[in-house]
C-alpha atoms as a PDB file:
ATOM      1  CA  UNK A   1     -12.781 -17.081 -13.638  1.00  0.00           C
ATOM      2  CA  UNK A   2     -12.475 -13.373 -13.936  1.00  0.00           C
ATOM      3  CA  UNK A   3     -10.628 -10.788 -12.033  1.00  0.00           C
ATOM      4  CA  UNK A   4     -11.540  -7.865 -10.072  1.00  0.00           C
ATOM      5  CA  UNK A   5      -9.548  -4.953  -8.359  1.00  0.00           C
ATOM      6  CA  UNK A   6     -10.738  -4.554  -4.676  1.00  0.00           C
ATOM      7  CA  UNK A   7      -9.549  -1.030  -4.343  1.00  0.00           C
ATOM      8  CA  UNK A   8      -9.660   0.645  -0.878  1.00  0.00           C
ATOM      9  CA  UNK A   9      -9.937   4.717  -0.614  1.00  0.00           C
ATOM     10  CA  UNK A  10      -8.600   6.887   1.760  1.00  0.00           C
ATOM     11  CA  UNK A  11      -9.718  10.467   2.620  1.00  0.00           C
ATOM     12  CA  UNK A  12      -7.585  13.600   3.545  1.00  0.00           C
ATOM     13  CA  UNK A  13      -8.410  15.255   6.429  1.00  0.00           C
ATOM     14  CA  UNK A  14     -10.715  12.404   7.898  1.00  0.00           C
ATOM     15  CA  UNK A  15     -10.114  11.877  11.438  1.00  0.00           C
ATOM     16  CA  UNK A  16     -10.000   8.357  12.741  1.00  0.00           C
ATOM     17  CA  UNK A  17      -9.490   7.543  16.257  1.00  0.00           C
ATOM     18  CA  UNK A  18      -5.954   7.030  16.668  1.00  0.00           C
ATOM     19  CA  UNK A  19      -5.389   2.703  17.125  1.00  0.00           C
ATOM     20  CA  UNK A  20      -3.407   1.634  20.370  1.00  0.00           C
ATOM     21  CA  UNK A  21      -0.800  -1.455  20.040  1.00  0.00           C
ATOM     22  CA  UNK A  22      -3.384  -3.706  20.412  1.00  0.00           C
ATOM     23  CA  UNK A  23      -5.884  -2.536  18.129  1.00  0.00           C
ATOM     24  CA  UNK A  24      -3.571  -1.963  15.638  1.00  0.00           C
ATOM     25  CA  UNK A  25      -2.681  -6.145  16.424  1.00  0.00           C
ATOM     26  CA  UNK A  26      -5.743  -7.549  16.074  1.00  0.00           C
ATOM     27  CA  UNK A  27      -6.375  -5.187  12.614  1.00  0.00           C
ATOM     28  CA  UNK A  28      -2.971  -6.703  11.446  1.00  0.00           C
ATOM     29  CA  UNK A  29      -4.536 -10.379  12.473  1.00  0.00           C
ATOM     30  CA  UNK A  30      -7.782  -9.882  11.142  1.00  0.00           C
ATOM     31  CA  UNK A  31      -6.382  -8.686   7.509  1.00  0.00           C
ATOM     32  CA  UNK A  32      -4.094 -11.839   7.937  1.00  0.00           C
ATOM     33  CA  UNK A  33      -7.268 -14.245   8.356  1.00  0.00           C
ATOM     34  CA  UNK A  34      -8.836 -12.327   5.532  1.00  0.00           C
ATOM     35  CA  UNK A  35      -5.845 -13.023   3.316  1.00  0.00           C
ATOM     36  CA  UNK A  36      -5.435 -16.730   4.760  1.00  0.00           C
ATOM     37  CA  UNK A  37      -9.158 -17.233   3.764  1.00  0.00           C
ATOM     38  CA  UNK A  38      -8.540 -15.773   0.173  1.00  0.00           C
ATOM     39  CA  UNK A  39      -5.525 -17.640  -0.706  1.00  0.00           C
ATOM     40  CA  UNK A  40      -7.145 -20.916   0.778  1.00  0.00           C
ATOM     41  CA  UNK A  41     -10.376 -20.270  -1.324  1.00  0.00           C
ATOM     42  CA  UNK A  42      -8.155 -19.591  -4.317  1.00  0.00           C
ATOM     43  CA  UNK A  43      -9.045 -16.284  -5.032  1.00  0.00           C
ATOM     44  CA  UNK A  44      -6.034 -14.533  -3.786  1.00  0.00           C
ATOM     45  CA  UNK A  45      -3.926 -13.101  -7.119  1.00  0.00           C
ATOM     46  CA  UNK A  46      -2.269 -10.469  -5.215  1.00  0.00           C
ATOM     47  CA  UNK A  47      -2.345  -7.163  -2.814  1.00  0.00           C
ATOM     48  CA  UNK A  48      -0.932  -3.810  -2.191  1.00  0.00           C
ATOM     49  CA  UNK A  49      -1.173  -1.059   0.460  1.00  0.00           C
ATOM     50  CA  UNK A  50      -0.027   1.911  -0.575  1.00  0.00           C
ATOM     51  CA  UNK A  51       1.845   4.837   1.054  1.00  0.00           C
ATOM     52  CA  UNK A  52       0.651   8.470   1.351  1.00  0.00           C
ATOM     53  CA  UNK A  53      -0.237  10.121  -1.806  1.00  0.00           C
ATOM     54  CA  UNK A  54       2.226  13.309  -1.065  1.00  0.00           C
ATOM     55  CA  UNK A  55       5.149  10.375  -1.715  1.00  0.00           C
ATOM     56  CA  UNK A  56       3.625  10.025  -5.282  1.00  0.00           C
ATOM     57  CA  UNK A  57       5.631  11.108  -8.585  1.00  0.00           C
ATOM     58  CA  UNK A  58       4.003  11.680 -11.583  1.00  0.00           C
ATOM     59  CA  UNK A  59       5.441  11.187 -14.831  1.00  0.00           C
ATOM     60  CA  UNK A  60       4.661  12.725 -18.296  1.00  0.00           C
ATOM     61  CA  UNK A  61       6.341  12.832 -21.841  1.00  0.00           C
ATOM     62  CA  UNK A  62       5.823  16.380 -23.574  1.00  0.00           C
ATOM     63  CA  UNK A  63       7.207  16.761 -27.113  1.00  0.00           C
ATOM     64  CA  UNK A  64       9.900  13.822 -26.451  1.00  0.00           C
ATOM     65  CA  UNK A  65      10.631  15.340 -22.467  1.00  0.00           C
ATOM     66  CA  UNK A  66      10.664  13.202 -19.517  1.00  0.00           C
ATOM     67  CA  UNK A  67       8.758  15.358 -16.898  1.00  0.00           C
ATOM     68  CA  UNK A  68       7.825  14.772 -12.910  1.00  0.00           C
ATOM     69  CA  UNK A  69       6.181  16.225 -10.514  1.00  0.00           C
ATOM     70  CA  UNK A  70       5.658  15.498  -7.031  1.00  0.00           C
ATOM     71  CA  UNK A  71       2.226  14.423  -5.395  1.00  0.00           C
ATOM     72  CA  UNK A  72      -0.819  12.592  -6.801  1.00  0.00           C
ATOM     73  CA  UNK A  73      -2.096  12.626 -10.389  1.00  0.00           C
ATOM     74  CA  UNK A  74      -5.006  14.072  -9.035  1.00  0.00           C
ATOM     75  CA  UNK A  75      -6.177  16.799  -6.978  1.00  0.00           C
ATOM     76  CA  UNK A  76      -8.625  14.843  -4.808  1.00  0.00           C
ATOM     77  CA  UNK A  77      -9.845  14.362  -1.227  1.00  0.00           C
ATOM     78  CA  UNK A  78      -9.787  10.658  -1.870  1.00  0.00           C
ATOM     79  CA  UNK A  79      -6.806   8.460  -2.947  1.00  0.00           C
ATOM     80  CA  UNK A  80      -6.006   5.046  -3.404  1.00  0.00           C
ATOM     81  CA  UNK A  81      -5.186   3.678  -0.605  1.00  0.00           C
ATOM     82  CA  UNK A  82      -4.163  -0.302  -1.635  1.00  0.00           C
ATOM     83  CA  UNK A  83      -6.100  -3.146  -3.211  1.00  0.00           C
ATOM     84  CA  UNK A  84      -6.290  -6.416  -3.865  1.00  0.00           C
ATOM     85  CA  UNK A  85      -6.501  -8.355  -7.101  1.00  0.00           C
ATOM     86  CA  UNK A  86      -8.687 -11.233  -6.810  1.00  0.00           C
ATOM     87  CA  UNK A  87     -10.866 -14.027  -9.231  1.00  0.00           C
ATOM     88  CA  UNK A  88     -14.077 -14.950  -8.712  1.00  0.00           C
ATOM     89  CA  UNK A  89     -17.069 -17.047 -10.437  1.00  0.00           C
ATOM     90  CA  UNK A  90     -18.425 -13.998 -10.823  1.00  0.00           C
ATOM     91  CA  UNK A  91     -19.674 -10.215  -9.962  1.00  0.00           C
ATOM     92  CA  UNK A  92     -21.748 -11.423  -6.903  1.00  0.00           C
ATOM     93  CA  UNK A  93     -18.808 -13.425  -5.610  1.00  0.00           C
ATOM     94  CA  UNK A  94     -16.081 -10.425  -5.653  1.00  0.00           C
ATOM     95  CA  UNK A  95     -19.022  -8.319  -3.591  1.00  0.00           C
ATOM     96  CA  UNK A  96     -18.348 -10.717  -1.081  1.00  0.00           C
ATOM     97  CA  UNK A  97     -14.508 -10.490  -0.635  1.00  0.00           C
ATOM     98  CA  UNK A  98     -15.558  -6.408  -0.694  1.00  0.00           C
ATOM     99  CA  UNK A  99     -17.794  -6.967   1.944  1.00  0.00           C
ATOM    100  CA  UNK A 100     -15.247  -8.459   4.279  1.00  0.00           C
ATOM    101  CA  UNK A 101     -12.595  -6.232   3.435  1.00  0.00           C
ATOM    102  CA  UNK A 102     -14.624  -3.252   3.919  1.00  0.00           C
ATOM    103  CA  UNK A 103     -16.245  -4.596   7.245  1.00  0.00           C
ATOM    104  CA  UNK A 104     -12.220  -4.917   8.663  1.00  0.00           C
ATOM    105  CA  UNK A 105     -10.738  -1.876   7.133  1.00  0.00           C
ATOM    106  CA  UNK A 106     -13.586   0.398   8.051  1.00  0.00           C
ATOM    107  CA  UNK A 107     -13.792   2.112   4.455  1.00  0.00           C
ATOM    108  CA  UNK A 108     -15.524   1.670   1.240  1.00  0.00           C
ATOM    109  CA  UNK A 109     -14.410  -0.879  -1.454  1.00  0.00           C
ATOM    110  CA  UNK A 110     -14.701  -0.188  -5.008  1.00  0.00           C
ATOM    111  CA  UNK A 111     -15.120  -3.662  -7.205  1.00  0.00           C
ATOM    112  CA  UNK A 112     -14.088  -3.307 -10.787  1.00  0.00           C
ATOM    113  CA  UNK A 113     -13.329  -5.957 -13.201  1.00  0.00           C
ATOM    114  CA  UNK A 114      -9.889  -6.294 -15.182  1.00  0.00           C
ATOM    115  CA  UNK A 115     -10.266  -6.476 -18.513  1.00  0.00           C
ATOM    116  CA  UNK A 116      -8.887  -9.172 -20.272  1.00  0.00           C
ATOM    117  CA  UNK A 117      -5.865  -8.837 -22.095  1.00  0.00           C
ATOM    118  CA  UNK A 118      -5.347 -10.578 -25.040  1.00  0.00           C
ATOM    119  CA  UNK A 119      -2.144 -12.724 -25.432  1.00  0.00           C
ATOM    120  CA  UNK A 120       1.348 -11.077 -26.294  1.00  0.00           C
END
């Protein structure tokens, strides 16, 4: 089976109506079922969620130098906002784990196979 990042974007500046307690519950429950469903089909590899991009540090080497910088690598509306690694039979079959992710986290899902890595 092959793998595929299911990445999940987020945009600055886009305003989203604020989620009570109990919205923000049943989001947190849904994702769980989603997850639950994953792991029980066997496709679950593993997941992140990422904090703002402002926390990011980016690293460089210049002539031998360790240097960092604060905030994304990119200057960009949209940022990576978490993901999830899955495998699936196929192209078709990741669109579906997209589909449901997307449908319970309200934004688009980019599906892009990993590329196999030969043995160390």
């Amino acid at each position: 089976m092959a793998q595929y990042m299911l990445s999940a974007h987020s945009v600055d500046g886009e305003v989203r109506e604020p989620m009570t307690e109990e919205r923000m519950q049943q989001f947190y429950e849904r994702i769980g079922a989603l997850e639950e469903e994953m792991k029980s089909a066997g496709a679950w590899v593993f997941a992140g969620r990422l904090h703002e991009p402002d926390t990011a540090t980016v690293v460089r080497v210049s002539e031998g130098e360790t240097l960092t910088t604060d905030g994304p690598f990119a200057e960009s509306k949209e940022h990576l906002g978490g993901f999830y690694i899955v495998e699936a039979e196929d192209l078709d079959s990741a669109i579906g784990w997209a589909s449901k992710t997307a449908a319970i986290v309200a934004a688009p899902i980019e599906v892009r196979p990993l590329d196999e890595m030969p043995d160390a």
